[in-house]
Protein backbone atom coordinates (compact mmCIF):
# COMPACT_ATOMS: atom_id res chain seq x y z
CA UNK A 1 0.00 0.00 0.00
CA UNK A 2 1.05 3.25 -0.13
CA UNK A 3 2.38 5.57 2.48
CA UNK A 4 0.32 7.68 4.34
CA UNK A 5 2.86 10.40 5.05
CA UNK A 6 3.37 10.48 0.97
CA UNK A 7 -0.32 10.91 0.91
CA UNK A 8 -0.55 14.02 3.07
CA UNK A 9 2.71 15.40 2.19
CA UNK A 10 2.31 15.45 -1.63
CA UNK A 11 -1.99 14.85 -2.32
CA UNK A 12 -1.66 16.73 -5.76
CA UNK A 13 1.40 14.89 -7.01
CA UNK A 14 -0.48 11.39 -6.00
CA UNK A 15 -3.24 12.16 -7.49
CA UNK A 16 -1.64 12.57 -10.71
CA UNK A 17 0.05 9.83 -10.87
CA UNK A 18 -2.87 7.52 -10.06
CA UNK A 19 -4.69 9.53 -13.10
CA UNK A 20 -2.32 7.75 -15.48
CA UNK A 21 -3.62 4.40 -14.64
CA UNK A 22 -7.46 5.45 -15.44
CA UNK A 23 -10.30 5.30 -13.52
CA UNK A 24 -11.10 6.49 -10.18
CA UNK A 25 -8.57 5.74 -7.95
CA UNK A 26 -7.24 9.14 -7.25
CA UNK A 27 -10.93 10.47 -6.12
CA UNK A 28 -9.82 7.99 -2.93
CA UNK A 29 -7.02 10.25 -1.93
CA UNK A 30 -9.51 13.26 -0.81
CA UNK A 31 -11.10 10.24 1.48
CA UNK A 32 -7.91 9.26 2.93
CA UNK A 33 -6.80 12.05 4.10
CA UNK A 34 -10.16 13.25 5.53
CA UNK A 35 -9.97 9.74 7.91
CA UNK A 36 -6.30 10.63 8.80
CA UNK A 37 -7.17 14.27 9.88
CA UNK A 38 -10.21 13.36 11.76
CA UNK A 39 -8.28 10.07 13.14
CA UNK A 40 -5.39 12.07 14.13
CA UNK A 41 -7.82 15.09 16.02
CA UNK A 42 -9.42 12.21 17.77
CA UNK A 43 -6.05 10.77 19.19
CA UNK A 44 -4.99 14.67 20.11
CA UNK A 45 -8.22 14.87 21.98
CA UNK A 46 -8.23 11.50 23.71
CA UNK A 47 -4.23 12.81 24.59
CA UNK A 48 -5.65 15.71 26.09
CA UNK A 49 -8.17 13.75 28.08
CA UNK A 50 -6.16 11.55 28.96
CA UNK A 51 -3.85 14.16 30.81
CA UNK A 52 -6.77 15.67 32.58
CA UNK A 53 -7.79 12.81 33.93
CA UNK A 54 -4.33 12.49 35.27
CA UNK A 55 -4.51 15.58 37.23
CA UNK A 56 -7.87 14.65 38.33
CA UNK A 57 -7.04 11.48 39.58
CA UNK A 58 -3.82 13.08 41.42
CA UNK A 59 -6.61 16.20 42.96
CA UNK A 60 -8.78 13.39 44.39
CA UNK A 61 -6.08 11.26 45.96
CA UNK A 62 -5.16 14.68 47.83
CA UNK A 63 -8.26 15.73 48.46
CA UNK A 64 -9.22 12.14 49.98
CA UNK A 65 -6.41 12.18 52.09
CA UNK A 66 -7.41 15.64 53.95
CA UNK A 67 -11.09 14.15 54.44
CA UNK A 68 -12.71 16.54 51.78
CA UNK A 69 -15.36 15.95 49.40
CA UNK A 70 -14.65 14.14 45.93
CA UNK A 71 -18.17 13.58 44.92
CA UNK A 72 -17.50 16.72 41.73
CA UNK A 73 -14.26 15.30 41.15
CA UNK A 74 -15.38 11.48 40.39
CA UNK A 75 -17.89 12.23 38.65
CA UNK A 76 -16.01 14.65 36.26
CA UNK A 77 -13.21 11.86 36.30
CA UNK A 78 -16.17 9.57 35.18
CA UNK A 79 -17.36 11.70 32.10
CA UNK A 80 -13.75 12.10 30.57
CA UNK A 81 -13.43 8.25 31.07
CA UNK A 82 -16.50 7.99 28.67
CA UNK A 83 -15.14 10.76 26.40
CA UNK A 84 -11.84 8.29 26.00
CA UNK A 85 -14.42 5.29 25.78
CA UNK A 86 -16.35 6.90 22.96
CA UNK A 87 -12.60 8.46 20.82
CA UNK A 88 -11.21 4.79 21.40
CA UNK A 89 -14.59 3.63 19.12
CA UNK A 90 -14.37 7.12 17.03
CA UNK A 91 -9.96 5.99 16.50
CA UNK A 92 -10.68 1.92 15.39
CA UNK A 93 -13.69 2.61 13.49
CA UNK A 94 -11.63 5.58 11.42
CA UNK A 95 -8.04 3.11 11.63
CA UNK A 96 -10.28 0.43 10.08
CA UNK A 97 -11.89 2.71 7.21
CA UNK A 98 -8.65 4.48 6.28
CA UNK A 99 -6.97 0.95 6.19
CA UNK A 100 -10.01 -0.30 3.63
CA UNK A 101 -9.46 2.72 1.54
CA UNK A 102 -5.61 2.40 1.64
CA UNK A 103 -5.51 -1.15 0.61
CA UNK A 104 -8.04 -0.52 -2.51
CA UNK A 105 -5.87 2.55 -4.15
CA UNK A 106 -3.14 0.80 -6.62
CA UNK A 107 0.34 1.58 -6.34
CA UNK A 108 2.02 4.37 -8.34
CA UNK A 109 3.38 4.11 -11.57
CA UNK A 110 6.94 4.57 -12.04
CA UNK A 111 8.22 7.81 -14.04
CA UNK A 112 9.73 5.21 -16.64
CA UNK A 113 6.68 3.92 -17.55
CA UNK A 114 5.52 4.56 -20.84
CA UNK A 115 2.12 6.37 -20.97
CA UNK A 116 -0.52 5.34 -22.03
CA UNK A 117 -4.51 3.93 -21.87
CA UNK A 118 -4.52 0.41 -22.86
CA UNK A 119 -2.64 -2.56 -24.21
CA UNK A 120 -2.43 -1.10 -27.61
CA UNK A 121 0.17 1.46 -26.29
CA UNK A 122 2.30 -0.75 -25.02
CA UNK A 123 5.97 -0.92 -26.78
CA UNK A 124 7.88 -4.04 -27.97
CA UNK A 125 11.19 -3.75 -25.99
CA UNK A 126 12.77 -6.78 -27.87
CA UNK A 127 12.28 -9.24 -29.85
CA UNK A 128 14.83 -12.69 -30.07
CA UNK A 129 14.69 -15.50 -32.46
CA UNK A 130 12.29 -15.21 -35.32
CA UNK A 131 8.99 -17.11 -36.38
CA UNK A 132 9.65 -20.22 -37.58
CA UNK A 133 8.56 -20.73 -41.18
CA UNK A 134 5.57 -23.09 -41.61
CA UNK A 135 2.99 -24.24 -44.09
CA UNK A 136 -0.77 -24.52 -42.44
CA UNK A 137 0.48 -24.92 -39.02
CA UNK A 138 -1.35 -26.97 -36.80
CA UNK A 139 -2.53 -25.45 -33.15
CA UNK A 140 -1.43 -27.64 -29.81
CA UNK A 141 -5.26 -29.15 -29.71
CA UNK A 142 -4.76 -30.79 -32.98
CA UNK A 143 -1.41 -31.64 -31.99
CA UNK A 144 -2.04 -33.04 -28.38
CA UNK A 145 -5.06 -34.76 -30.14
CA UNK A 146 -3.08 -36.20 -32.79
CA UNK A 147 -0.06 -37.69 -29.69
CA UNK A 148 -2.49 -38.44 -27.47
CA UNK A 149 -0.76 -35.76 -25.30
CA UNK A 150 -3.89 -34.27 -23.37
CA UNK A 151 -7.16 -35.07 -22.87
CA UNK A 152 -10.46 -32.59 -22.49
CA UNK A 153 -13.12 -35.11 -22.39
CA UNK A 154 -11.84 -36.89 -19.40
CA UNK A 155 -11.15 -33.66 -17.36
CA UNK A 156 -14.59 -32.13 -18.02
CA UNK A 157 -16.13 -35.72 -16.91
CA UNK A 158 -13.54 -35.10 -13.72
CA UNK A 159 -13.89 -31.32 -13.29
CA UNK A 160 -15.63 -29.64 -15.53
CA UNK A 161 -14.51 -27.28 -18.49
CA UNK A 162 -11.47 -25.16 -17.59
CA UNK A 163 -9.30 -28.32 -17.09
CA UNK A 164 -7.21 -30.53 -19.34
CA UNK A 165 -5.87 -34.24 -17.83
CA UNK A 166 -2.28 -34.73 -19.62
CA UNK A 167 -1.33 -38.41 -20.14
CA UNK A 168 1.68 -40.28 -21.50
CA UNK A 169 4.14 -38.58 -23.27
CA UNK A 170 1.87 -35.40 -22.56
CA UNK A 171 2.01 -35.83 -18.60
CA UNK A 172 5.82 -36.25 -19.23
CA UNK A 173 6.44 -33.30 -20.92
CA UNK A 174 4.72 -31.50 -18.64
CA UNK A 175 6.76 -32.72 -15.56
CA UNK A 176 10.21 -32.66 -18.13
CA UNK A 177 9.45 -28.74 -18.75
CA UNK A 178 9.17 -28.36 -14.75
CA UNK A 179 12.16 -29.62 -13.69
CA UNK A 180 14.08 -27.94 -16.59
CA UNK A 181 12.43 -24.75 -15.32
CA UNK A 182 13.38 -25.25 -12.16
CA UNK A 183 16.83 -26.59 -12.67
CA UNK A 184 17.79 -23.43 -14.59
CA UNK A 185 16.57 -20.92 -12.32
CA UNK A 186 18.76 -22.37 -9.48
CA UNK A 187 21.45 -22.29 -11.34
CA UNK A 188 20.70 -18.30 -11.85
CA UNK A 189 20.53 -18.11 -7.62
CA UNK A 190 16.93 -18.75 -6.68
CA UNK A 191 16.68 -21.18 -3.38
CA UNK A 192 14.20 -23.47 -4.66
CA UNK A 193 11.29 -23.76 -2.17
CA UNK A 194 8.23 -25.93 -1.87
CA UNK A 195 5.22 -24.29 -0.43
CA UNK A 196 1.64 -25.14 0.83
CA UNK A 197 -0.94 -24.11 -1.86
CA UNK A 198 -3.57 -23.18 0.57
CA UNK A 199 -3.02 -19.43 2.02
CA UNK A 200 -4.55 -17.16 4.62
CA UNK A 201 -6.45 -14.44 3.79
CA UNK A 202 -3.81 -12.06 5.04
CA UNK A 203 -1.42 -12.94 2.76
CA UNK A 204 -4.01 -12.76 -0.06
CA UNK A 205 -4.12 -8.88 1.54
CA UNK A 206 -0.70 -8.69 1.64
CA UNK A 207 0.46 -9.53 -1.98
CA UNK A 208 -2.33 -7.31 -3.07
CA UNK A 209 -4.77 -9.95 -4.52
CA UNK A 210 -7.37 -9.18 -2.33
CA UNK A 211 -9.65 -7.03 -1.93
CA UNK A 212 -9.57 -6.45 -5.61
CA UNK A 213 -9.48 -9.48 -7.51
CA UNK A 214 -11.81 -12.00 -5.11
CA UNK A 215 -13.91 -13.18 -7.51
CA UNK A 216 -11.23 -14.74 -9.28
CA UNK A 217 -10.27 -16.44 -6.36
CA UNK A 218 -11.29 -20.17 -5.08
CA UNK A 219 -11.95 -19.38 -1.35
CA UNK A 220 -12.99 -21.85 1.22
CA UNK A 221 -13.76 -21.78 5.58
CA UNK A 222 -16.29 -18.75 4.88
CA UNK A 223 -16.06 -17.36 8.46
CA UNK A 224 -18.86 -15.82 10.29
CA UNK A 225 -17.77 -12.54 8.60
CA UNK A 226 -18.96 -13.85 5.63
CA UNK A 227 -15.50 -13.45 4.15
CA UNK A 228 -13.13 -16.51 2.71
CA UNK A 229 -10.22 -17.03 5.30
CA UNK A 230 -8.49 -19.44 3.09
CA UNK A 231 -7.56 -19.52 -0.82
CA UNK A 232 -6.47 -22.05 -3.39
CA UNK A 233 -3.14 -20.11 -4.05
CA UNK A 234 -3.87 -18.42 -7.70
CA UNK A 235 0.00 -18.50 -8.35
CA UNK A 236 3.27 -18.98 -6.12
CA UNK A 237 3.93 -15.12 -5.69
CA UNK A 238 1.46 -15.30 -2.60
CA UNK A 239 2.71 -18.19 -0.23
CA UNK A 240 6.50 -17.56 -1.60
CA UNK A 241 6.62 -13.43 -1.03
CA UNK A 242 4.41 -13.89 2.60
CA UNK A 243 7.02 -16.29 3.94
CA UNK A 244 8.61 -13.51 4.69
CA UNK A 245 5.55 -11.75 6.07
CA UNK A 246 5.41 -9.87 9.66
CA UNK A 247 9.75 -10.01 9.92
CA UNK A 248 12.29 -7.98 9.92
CA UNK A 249 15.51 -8.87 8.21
CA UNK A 250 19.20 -7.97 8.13
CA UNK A 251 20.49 -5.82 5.40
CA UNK A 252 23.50 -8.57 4.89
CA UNK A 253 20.33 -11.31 3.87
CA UNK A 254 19.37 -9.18 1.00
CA UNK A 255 18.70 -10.13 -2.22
CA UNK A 256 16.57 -13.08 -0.96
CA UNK A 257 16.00 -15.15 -4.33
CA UNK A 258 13.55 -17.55 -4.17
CA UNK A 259 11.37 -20.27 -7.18
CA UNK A 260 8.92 -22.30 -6.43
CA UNK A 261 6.49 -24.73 -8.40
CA UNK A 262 2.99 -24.74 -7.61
CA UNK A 263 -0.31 -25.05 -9.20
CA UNK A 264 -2.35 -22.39 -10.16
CA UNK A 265 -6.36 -21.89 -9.13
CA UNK A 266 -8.34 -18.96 -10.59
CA UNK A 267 -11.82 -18.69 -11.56
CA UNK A 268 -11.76 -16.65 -14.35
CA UNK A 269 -14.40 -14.78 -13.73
CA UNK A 270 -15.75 -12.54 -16.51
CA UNK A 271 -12.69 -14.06 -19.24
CA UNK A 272 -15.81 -15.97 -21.20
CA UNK A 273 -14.95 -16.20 -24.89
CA UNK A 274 -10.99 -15.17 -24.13
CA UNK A 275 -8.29 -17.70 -25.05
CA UNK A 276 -10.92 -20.65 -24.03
CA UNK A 277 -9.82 -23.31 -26.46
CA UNK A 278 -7.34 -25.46 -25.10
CA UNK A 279 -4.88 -25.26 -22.64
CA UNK A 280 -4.34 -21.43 -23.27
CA UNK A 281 -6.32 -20.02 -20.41
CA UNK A 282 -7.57 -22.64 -17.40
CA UNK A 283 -8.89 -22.43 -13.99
CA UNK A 284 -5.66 -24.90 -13.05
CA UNK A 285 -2.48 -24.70 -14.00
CA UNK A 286 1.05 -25.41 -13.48
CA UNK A 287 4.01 -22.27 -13.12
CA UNK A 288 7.09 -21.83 -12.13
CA UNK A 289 7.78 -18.78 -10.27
CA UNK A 290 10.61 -16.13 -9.77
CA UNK A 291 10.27 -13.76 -6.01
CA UNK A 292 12.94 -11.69 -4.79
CA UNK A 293 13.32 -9.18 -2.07
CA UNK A 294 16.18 -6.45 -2.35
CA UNK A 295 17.35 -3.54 -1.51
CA UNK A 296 15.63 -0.12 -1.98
CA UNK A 297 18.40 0.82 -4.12
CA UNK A 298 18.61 -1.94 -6.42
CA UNK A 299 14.69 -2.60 -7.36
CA UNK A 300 14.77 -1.26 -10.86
CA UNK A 301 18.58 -3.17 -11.91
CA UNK A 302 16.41 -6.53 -9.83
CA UNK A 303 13.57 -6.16 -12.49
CA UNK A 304 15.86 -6.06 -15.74
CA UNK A 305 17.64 -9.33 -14.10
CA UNK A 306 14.90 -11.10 -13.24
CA UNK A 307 13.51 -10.87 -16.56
CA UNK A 308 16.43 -11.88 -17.79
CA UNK A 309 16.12 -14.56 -16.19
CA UNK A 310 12.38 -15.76 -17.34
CA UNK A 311 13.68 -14.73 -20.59
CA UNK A 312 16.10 -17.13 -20.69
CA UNK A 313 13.81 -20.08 -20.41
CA UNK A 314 12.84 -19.05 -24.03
CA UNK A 315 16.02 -18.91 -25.11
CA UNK A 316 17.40 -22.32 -24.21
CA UNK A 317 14.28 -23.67 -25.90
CA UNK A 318 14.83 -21.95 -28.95
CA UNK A 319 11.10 -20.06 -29.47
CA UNK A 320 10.99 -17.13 -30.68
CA UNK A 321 9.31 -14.59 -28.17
CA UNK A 322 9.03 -10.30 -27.43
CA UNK A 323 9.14 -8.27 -24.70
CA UNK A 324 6.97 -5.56 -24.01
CA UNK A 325 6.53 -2.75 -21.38
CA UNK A 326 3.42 -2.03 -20.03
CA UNK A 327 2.02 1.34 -20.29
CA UNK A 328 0.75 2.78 -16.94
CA UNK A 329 -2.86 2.33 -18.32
CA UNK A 330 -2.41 -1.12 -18.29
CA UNK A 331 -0.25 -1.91 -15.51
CA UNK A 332 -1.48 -3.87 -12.89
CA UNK A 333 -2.67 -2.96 -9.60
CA UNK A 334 0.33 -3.46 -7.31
CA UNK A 335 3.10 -3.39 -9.91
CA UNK A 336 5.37 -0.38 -10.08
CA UNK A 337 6.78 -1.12 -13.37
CA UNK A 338 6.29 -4.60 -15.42
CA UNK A 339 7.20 -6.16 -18.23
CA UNK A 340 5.47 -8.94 -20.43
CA UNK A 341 7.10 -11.66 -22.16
CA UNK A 342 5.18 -13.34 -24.85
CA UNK A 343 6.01 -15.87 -26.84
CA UNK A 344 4.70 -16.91 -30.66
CA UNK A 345 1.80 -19.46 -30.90
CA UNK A 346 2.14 -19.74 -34.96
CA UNK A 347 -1.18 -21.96 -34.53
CA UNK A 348 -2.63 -19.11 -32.81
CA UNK A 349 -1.48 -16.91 -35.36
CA UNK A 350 -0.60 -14.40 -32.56
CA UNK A 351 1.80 -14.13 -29.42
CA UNK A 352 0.83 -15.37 -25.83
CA UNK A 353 2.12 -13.97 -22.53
CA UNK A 354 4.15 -16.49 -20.76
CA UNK A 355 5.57 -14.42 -18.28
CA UNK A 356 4.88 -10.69 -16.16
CA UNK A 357 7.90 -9.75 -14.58
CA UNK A 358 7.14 -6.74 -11.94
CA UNK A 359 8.33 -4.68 -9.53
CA UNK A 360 6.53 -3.54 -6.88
CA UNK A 361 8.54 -1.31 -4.82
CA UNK A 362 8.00 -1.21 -1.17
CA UNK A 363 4.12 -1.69 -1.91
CA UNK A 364 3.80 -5.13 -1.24
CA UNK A 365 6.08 -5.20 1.79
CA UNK A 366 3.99 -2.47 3.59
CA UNK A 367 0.50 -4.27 3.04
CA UNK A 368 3.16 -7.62 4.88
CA UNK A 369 4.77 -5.82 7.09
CA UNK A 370 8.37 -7.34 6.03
CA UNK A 371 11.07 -4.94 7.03
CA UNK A 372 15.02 -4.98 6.96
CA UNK A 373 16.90 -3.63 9.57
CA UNK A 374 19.68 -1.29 7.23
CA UNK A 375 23.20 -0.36 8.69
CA UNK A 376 22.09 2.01 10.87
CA UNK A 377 19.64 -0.18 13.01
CA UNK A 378 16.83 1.88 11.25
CA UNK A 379 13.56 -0.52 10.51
CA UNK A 380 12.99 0.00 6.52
CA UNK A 381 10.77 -1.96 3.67
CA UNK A 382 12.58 -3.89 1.02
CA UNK A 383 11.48 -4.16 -2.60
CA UNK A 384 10.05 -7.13 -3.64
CA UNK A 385 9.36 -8.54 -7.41
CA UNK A 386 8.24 -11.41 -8.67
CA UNK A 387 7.84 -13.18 -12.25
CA UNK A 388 6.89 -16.35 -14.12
CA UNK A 389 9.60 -18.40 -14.82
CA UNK A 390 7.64 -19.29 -16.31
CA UNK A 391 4.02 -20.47 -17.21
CA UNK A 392 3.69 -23.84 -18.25
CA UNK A 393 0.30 -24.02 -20.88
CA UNK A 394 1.38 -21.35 -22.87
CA UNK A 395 4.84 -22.67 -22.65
CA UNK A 396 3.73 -25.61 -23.91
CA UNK A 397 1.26 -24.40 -25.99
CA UNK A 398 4.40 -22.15 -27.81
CA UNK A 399 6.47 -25.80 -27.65
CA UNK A 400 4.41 -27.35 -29.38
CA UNK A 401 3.50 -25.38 -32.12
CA UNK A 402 6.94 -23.38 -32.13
CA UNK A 403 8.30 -27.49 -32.75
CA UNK A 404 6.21 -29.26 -34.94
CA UNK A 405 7.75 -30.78 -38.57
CA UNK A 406 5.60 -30.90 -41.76
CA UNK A 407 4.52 -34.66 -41.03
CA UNK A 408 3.31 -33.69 -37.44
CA UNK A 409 6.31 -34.72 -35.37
CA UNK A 410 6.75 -32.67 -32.46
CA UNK A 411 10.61 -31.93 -31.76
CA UNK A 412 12.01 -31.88 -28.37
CA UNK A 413 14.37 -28.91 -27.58
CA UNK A 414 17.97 -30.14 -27.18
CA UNK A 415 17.60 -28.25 -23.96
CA UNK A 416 14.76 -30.43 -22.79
CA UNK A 417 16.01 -34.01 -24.20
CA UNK A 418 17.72 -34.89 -21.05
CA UNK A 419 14.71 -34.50 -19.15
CA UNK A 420 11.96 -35.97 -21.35
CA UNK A 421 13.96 -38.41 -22.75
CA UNK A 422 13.62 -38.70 -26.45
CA UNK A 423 14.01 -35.75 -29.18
CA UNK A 424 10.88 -36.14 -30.93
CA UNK A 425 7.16 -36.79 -30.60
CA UNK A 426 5.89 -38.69 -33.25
């Protein structure tokens, strides 16, 4: 979230730069700051109370011990004690709204972000490799179809639509492209660590999924809130980042580097007629993903590394991918600055994101509460980012039809051979 004393210090500038995102974020500055000035005169008041009740208290003790009368005194001493009971109420119930308000405004968008409204503006950083030249190429449902590499019809009978069972030489490839994903991003630094895929609600708060994006969620134990106090984890990001959550680390830890495997639950709520055929877009999925936490000072030169990284993945299997920025109209909620890797689908006819690479500045470590104690034994927030390193269906959707020979032979990557064990599907 962002900081209050940024907030009241510089409204105006704020404001502005939440107007570069769209919509109608900034209008929640002006509420903000009228909790925090009628929070803070409610703790000055109870302060003042609270000192007159001091000298009342010390008035009656003297005036007990010469045998006068108190009666004025206590009962004075009684109405400032329900003056403090009532600004205790007045101080939580304005905490708690300036809190809601605080964790619904998006970050702010980094002065190197391009401008503009939509995905349309936003510029191709890179390119690497080039398309690979084919005749009437065939997309991965054909192909799986054709290998017997995954199979709809069993996982709507199972789940429903939204899932895909992969068997044989499909379910191998899948687990081959894992550990290959894996293995190479340990090799770049990342501790590789295996986490629960269930997650608080807190930490759900605290990587900024919620309260925005709940309906996209798979939430369980409803509690007698009415709210979800547990989540399918929709990618690694949220149980990897919150390990760290409520701490305080030593400047001499960071960069903490960390990649982690998990599957992936999200509803996709309201993506009806968007990328639905095949594997492309699912309400499971596998991913590999990229977290660090650095220094203050290094978050920008963390971002062009760790996309480097998830970039690389692309490179040792030879498909030809781009890399765009996003403009600050389509930059996501908690990111700072991002970029998007996609990579060419020639079945599609059209590239797919694999990977978003972000950085989030000290955003996501406020909302946590994850701290490092710096050189001078002063408490301050680290950076975190995070990427895909990558997405597995679109990496395998790209594979696939990135690989496959005139006659419908799949080829393996000489990357991936030692882990799938053969060079061809066929």
């Amino acid at each position: 979230m962002l900081d209050i004393r940024l907030i009241r210090d510089n409204p105006t500038t704020v404001q502005e730069q939440l107007k570069l995102r769209g919509g109608n974020h900034w209008k929640l500055i002006d509420d903000v700051l009228a909790c925090d000035e009628k929070r803070r005169a409610a703790e000055t008041e109870k302060q003042t109370l609270q000192s007159l009740r001091k000298q009342i208290a010390k008035q009656i003790g003297m005036a007990k011990g010469k045998g006068e009368d108190t009666t004025s005194a206590e009962a004075e001493a009684r109405s400032i004690n329900a003056k403090i009971d009532a600004l205790d109420a007045e101080v939580e119930a304005t905490s708690l709204r300036q809190q809601d308000l605080l964790l619904h405004i998006p970050n702010l968008p980094h002065a190197a972000c391009p401008q503009g409204q939509d995905e349309t503006e936003n510029p191709v950083v890179r390119e690497w490799g080039s398309k690979p030249t084919l005749e009437n190429p065939k997309d991965h449902v054909d192909l799986a179809t054709q290998h017997r590499l995954i199979d709809w019809d069993d996982a709507i009978r199972v789940s429903g639509a939204g899932f895909a069972v992969y068997r044989g030489k499909g379910a191998k490839l899948e687990r081959a492209l894992i550990n290959f994903l894996l293995d190479t991003q340990t090799a770049h630094g990342y501790e590789e660590v295996n986490v629960p895929h269930l997650v608080k609600r807190e930490c759900m708060e605290g990587t900024g999924q919620l309260p925005k994006f709940e309906d996209d969620m798979y939430g369980t134990e409803r509690g007698e809130d009415g709210q979800n106090h547990l989540f399918l984890a929709p990618t690694a990001e949220v149980p990897v980042t919150n390990l760290y959550r409520d701490t305080i680390v030593q400047e001499s830890e960071l960069p903490v580097k960390m990649v982690a495997y998990t599957p992936c639950f999200r509803r996709e709520a309201g993506s009806a007629g968007r990328d639905n055929k095949g594997i492309i877009r699912m309400h499971q999925f596998d991913k590999v993903e990229l977290v660090q936490l650095v220094h203050p000072d290094d978050g920008l030169a963390a971002l062009e590394l760790l996309t480097s990284h998830a970039e690389s993945i692309l490179q040792k299997l030879g498909l030809h991918y781009r890399t765009i920025e996003l403009c600050t109209g389509d930059l996501g909620a908690n990111s700072a600055k991002t970029y998007d890797i996609e990579v060419w689908a020639p079945g599609q006819g059209k590239y797919l994101e694999v990977s978003s690479c972000s950085w989030f500045g000290d955003f996501q470590a406020r909302r946590m509460k994850l701290r490092f104690k710096d050189s001078e034994g002063k408490n301050r927030f680290p950076h975190t980012l995070n990427g895909s390193g990558t997405a597995l269906p679109r990496l395998y959707v790209a594979l696939l039809e990135q690989c496959q020979l005139s006659d419908g032979t799949i080829r393996i990557p000489d990357a991936l051979v030692p882990y799938f064990g053969a060079s061809a599907i066929g």
